[in-house]
C-alpha atoms as a PDB file:
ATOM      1  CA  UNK A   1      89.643  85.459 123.377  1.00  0.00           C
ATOM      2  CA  UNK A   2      92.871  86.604 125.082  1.00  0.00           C
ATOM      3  CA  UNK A   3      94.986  89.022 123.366  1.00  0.00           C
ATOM      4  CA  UNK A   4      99.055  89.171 123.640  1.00  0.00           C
ATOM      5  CA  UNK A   5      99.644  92.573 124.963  1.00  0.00           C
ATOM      6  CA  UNK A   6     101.632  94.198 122.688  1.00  0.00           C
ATOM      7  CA  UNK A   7     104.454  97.551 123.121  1.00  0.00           C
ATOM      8  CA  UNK A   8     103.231 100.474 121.268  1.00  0.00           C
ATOM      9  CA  UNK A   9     106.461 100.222 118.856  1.00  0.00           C
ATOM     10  CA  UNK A  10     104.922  96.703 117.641  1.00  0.00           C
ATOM     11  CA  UNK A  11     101.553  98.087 117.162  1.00  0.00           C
ATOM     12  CA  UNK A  12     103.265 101.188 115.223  1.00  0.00           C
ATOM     13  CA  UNK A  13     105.727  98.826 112.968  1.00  0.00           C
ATOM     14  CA  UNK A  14     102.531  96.773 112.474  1.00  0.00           C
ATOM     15  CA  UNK A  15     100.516  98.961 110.808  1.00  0.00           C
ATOM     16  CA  UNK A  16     103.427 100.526 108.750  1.00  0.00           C
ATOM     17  CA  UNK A  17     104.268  97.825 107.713  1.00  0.00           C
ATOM     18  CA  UNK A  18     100.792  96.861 106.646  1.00  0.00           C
ATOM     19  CA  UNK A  19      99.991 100.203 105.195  1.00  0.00           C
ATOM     20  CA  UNK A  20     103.465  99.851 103.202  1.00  0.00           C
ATOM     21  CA  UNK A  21     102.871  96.544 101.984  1.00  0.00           C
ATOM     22  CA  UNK A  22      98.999  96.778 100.744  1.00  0.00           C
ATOM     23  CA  UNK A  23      97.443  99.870 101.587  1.00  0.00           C
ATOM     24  CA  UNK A  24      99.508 102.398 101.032  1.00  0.00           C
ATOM     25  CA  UNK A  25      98.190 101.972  97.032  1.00  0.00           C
ATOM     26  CA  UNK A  26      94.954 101.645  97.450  1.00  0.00           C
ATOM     27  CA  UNK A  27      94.006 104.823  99.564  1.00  0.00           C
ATOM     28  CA  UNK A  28      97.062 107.250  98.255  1.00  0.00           C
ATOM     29  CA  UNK A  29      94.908 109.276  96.164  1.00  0.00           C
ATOM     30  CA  UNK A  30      94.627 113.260  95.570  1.00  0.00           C
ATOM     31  CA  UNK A  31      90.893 113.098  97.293  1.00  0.00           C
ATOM     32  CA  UNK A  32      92.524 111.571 100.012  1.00  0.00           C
ATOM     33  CA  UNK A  33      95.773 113.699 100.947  1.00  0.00           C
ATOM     34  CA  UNK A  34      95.377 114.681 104.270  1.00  0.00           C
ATOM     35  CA  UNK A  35      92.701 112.047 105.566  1.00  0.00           C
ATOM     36  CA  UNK A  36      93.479 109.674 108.241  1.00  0.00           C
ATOM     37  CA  UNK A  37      93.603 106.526 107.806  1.00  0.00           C
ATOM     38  CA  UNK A  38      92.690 103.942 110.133  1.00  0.00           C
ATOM     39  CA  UNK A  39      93.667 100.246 110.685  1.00  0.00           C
ATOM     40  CA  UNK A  40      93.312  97.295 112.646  1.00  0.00           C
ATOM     41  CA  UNK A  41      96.595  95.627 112.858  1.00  0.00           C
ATOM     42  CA  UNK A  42      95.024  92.101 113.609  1.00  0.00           C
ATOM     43  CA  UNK A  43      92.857  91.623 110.521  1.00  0.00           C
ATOM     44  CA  UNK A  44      94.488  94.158 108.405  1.00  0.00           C
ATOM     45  CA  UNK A  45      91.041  95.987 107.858  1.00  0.00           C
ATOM     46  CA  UNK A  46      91.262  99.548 107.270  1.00  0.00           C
ATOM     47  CA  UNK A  47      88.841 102.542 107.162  1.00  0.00           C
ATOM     48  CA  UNK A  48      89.576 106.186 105.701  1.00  0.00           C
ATOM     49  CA  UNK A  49      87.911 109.806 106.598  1.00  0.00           C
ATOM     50  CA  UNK A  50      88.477 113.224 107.587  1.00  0.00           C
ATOM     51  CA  UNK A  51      89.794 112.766 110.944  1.00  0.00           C
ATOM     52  CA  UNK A  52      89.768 108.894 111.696  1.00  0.00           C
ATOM     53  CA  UNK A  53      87.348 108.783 114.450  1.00  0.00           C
ATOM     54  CA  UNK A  54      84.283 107.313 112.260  1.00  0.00           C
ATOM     55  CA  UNK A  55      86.999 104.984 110.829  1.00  0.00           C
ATOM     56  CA  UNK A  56      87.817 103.719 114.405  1.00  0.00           C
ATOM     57  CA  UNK A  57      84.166 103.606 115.291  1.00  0.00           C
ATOM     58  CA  UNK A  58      83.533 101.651 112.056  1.00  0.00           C
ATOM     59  CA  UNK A  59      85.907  99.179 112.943  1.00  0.00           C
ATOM     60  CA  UNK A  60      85.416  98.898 116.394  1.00  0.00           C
ATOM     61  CA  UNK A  61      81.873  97.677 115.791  1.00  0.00           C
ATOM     62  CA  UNK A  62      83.020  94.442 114.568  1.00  0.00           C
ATOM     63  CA  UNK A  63      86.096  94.151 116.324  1.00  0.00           C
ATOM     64  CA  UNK A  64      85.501  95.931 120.011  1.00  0.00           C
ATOM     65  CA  UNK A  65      88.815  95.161 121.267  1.00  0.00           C
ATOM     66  CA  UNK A  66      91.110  95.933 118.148  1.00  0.00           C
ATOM     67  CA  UNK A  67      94.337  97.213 117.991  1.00  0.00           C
ATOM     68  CA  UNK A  68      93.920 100.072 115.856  1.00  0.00           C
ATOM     69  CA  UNK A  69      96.774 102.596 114.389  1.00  0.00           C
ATOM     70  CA  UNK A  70      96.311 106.106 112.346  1.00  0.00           C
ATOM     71  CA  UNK A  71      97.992 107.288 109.641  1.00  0.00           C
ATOM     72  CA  UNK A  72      97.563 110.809 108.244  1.00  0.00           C
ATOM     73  CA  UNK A  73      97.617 109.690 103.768  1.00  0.00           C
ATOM     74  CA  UNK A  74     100.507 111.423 102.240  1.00  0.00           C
ATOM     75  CA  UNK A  75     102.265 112.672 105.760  1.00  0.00           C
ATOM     76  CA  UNK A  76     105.196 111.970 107.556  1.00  0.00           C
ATOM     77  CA  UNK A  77     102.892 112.174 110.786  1.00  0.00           C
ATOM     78  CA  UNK A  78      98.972 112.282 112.060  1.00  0.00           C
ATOM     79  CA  UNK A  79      99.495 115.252 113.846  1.00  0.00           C
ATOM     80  CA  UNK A  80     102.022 118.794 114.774  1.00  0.00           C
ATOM     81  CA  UNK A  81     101.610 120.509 117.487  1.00  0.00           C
ATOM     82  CA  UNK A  82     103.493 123.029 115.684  1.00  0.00           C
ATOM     83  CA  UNK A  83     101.064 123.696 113.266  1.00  0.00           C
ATOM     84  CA  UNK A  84     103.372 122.472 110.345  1.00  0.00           C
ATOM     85  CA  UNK A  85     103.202 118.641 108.843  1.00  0.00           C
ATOM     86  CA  UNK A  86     105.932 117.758 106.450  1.00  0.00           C
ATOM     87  CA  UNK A  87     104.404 115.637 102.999  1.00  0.00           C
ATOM     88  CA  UNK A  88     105.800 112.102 102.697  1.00  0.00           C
ATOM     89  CA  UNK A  89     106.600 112.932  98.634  1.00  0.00           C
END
């Protein structure tokens, strides 16, 4: 199947807006501050660990050619290079 390539701002407001609207509640727990969280922005399937990359395998297998997008759970970003992420309270 072809796939309409998409800018990385799409893929981005995507996913936010899918982890807003219906994920957001379901993985925004205390065991999983800090954990990334990883979906695919085509089927709205989602995976959660400690860094994201079993997440994107996980999701890959069905889906070899998803678009997928992290999010780090209760963060304003995934990543600093600063050493210093802010908590999205």
């Amino acid at each position: 199947m072809q796939s309409i390539l998409l800018s990385r701002e799409e893929v981005a407001r995507r996913a936010k807006e899918l982890y807003e609207n219906s994920i957001r509640q379901q993985v925004e727990r205390e065991e999983n501050i800090g954990k990334m969280v990883i979906i695919n922005i085509e089927t709205g399937e989602y995976a959660v660990d400690k860094t994201g990359l079993e997440s994107a395998h996980l999701l890959r297998k069905n889906h070899p050619f998803a678009r997928l997008y992290g999010i780090r759970i209760g963060y304003k970003v995934a990543v600093s290079f600063c050493g210093f992420l802010e908590r999205d309270l």
